[in-house]
PDB file of N, CA and C in Angstrom:
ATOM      1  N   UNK A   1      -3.733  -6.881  19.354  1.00  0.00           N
ATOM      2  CA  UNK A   1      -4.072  -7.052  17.963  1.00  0.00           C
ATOM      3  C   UNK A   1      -5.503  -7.592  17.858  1.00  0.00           C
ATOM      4  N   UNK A   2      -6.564  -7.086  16.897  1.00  0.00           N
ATOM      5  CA  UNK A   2      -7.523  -7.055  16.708  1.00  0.00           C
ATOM      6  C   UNK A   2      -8.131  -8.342  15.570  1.00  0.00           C
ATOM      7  N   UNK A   3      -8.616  -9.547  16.403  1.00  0.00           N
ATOM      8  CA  UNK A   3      -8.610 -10.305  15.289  1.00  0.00           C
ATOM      9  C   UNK A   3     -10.354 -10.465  14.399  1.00  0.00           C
ATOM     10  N   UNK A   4      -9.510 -11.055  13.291  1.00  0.00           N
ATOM     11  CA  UNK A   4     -10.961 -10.171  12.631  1.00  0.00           C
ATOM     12  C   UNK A   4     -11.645 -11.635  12.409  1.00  0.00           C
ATOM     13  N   UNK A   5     -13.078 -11.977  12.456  1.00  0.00           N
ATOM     14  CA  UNK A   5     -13.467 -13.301  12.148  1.00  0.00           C
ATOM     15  C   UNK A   5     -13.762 -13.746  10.341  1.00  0.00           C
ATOM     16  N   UNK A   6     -13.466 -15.164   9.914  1.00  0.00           N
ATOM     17  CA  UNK A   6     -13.563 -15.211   8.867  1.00  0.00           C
ATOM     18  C   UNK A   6     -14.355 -16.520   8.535  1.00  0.00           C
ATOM     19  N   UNK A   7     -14.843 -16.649   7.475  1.00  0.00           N
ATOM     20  CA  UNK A   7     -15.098 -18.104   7.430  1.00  0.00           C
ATOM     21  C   UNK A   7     -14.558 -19.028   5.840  1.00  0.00           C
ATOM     22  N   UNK A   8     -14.895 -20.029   6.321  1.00  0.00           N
ATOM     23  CA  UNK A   8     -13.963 -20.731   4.570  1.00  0.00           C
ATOM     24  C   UNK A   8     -15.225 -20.874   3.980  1.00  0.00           C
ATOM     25  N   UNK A   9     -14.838 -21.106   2.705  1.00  0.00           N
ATOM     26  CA  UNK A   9     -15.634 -21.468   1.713  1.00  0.00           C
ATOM     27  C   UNK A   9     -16.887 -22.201   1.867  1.00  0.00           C
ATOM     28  N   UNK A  10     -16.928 -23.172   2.471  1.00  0.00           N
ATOM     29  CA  UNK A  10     -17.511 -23.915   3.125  1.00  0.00           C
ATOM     30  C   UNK A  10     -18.866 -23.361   3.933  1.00  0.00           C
ATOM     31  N   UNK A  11     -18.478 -22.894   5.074  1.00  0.00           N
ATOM     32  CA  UNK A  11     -19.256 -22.124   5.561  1.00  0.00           C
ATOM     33  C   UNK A  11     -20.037 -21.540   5.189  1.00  0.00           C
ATOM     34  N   UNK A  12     -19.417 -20.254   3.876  1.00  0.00           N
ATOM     35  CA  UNK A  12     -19.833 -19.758   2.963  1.00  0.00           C
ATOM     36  C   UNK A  12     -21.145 -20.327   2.514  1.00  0.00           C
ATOM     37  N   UNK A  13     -21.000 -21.439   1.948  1.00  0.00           N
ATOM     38  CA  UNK A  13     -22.180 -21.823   0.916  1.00  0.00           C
ATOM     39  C   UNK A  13     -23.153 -22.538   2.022  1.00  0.00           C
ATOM     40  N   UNK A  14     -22.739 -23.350   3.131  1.00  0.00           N
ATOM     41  CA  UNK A  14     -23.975 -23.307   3.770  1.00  0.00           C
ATOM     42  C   UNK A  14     -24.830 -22.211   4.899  1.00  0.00           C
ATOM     43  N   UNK A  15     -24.253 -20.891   4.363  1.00  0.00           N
ATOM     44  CA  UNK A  15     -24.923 -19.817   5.132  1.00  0.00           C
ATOM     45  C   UNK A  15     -25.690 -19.247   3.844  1.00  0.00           C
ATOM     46  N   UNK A  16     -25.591 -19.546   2.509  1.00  0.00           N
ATOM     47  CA  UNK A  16     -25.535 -19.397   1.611  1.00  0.00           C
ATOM     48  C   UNK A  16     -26.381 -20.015   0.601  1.00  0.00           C
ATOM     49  N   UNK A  17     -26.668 -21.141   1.061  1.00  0.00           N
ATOM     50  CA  UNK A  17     -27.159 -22.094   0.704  1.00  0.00           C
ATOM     51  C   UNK A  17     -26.808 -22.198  -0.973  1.00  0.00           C
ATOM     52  N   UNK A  18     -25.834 -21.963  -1.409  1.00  0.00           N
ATOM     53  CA  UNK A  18     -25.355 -21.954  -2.787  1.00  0.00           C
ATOM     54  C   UNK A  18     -24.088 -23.054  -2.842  1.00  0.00           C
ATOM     55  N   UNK A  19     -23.839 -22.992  -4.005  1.00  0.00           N
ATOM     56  CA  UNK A  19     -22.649 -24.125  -4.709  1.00  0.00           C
ATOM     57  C   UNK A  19     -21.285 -23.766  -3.907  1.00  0.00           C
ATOM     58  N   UNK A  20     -20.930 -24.405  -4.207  1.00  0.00           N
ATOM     59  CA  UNK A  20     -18.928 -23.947  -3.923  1.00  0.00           C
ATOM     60  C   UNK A  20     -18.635 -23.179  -5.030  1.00  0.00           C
ATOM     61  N   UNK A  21     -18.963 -23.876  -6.751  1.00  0.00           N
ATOM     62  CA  UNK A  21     -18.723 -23.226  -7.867  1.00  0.00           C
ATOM     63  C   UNK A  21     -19.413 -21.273  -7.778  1.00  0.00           C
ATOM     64  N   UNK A  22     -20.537 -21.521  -7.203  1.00  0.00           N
ATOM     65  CA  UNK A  22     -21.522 -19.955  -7.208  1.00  0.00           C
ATOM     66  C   UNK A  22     -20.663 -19.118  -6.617  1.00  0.00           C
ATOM     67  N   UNK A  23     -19.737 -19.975  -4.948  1.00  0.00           N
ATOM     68  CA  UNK A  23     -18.959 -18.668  -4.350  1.00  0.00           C
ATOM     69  C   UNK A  23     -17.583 -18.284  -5.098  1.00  0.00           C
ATOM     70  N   UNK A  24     -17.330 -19.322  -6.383  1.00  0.00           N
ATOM     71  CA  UNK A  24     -16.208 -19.030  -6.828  1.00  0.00           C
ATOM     72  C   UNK A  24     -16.270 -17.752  -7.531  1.00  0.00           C
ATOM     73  N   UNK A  25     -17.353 -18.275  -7.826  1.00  0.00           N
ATOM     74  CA  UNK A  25     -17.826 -17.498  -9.249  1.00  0.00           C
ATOM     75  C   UNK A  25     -18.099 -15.632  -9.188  1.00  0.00           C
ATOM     76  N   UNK A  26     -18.983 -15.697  -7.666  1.00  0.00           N
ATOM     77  CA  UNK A  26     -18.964 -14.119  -7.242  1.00  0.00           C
ATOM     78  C   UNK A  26     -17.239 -13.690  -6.743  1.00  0.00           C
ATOM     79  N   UNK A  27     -16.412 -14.280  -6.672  1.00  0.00           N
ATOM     80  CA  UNK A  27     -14.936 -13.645  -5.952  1.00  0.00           C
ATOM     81  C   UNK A  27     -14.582 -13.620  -7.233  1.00  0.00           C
ATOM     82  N   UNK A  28     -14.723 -14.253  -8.190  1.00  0.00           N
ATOM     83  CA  UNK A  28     -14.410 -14.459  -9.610  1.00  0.00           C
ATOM     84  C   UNK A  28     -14.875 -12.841 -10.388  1.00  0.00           C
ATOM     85  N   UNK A  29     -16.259 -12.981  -9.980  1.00  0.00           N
ATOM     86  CA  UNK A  29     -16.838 -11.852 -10.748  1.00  0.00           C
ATOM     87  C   UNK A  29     -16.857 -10.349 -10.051  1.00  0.00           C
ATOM     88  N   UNK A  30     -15.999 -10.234  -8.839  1.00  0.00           N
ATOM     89  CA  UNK A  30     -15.928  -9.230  -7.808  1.00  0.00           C
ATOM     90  C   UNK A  30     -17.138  -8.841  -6.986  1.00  0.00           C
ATOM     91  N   UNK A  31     -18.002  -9.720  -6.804  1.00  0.00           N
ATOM     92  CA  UNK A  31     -19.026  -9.490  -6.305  1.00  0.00           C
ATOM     93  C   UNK A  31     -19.391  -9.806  -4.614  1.00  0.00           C
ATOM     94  N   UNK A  32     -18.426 -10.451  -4.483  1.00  0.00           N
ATOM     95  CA  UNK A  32     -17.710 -11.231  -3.282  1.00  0.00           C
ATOM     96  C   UNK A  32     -16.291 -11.354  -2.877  1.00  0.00           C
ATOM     97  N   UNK A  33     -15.761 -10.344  -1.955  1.00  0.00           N
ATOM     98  CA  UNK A  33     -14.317 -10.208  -1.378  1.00  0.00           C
ATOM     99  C   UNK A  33     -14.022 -10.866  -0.850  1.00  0.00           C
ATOM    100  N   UNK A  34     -13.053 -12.154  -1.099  1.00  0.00           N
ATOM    101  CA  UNK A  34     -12.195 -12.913  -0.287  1.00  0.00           C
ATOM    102  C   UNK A  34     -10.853 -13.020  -0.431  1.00  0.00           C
ATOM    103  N   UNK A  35     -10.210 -13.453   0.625  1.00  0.00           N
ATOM    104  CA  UNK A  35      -8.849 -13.739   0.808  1.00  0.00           C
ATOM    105  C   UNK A  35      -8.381 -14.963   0.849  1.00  0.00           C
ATOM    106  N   UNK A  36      -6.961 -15.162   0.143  1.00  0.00           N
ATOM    107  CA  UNK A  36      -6.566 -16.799   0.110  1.00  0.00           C
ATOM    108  C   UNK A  36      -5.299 -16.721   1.285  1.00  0.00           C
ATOM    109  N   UNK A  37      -5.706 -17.364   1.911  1.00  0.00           N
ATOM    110  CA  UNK A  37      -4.698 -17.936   3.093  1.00  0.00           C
ATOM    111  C   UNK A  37      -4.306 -18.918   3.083  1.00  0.00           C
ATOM    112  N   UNK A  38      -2.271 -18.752   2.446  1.00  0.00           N
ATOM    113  CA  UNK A  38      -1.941 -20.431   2.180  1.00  0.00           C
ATOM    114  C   UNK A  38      -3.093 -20.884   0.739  1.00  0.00           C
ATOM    115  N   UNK A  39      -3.458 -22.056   0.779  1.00  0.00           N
ATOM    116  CA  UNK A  39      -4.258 -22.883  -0.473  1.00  0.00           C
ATOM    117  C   UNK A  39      -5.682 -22.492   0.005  1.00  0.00           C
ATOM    118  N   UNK A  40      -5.873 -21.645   1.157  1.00  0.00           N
ATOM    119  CA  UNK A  40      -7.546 -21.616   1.625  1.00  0.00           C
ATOM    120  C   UNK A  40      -7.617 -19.954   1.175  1.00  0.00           C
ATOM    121  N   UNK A  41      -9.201 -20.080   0.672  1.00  0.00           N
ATOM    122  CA  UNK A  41      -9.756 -18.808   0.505  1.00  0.00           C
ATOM    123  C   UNK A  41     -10.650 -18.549   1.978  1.00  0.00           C
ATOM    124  N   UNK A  42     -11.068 -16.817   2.314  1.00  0.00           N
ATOM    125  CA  UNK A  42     -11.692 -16.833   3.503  1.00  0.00           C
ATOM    126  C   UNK A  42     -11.948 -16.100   3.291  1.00  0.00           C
ATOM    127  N   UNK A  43     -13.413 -15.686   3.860  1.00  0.00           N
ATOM    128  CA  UNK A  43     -14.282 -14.834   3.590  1.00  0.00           C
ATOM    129  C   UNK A  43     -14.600 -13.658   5.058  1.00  0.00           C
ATOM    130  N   UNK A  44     -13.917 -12.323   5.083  1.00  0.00           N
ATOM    131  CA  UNK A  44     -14.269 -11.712   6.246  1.00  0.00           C
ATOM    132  C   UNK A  44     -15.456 -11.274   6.998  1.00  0.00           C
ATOM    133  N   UNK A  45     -16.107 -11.751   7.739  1.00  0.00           N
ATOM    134  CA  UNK A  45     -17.487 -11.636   8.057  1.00  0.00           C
ATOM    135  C   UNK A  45     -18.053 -10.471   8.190  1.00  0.00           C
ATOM    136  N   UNK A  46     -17.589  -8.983   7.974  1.00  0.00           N
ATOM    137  CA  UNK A  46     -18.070  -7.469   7.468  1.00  0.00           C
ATOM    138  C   UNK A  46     -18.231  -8.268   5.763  1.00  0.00           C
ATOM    139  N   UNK A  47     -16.973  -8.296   4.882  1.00  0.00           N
ATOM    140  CA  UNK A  47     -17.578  -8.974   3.560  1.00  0.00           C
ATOM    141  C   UNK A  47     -18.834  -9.854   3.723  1.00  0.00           C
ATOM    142  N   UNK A  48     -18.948 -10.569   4.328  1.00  0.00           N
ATOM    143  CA  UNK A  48     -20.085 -11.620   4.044  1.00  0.00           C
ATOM    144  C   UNK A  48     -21.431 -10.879   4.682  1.00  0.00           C
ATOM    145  N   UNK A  49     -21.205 -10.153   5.583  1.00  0.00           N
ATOM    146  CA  UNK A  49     -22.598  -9.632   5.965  1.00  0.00           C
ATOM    147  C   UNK A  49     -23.048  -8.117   4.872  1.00  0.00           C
ATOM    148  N   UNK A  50     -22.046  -7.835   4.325  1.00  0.00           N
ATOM    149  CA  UNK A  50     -22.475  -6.525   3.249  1.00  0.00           C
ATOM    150  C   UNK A  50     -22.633  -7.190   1.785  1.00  0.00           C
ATOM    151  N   UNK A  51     -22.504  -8.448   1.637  1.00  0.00           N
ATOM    152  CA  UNK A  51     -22.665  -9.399   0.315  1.00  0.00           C
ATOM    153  C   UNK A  51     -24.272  -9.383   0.812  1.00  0.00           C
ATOM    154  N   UNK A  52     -24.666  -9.862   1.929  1.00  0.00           N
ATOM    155  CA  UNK A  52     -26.113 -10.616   2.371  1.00  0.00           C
ATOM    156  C   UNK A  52     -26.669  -9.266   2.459  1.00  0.00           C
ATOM    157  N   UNK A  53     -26.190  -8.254   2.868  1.00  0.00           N
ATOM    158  CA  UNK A  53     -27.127  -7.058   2.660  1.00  0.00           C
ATOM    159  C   UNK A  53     -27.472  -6.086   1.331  1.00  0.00           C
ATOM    160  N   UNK A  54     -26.613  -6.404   0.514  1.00  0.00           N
ATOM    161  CA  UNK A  54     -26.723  -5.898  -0.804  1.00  0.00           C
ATOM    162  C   UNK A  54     -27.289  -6.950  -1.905  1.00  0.00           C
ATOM    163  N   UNK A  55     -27.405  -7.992  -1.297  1.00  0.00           N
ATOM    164  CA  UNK A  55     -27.643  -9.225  -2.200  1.00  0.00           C
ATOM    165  C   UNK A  55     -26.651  -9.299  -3.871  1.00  0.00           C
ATOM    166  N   UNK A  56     -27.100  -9.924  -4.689  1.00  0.00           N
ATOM    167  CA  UNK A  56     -26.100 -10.255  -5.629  1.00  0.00           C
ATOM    168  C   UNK A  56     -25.967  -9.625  -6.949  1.00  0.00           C
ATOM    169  N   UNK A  57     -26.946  -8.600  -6.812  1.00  0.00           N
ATOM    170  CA  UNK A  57     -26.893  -7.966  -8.064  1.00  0.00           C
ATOM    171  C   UNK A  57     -25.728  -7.520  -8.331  1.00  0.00           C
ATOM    172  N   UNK A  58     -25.599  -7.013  -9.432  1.00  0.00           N
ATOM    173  CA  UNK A  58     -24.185  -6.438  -9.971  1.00  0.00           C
ATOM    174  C   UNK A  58     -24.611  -4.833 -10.909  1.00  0.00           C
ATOM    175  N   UNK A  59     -24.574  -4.074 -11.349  1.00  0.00           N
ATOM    176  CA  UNK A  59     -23.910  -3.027 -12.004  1.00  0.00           C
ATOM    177  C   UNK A  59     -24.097  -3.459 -13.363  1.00  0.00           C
TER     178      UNK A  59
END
């Protein structure tokens, strides 16, 4: 089984250098794909590297 790497929220914003509220806000606004595991959200690191390559614009 193929495990896939992820990171929490956390991580998130200091790779990110943004709020906790900002990463809510893009999973909020679909701009950012994450998963809640249990009470934790996690972010799959293909998601987080195609967020950083498309940057944050939206549509």
């Amino acid at each position: 089984m193929t495990e896939i790497k992820t990171y929490t929220l956390e991580e998130v914003v200091d790779i990110l250098k943004v709020t906790r509220r900002t990463i809510y806000n893009y999973i909020k606004g679909g701009q950012l794909k994450a998963v809640k595991m249990g009470k934790y959200w996690r972010v799959p690191q293909k998601e987080l590297e195609r967020f950083i390559e498309e940057g944050t614009e939206t549509k």
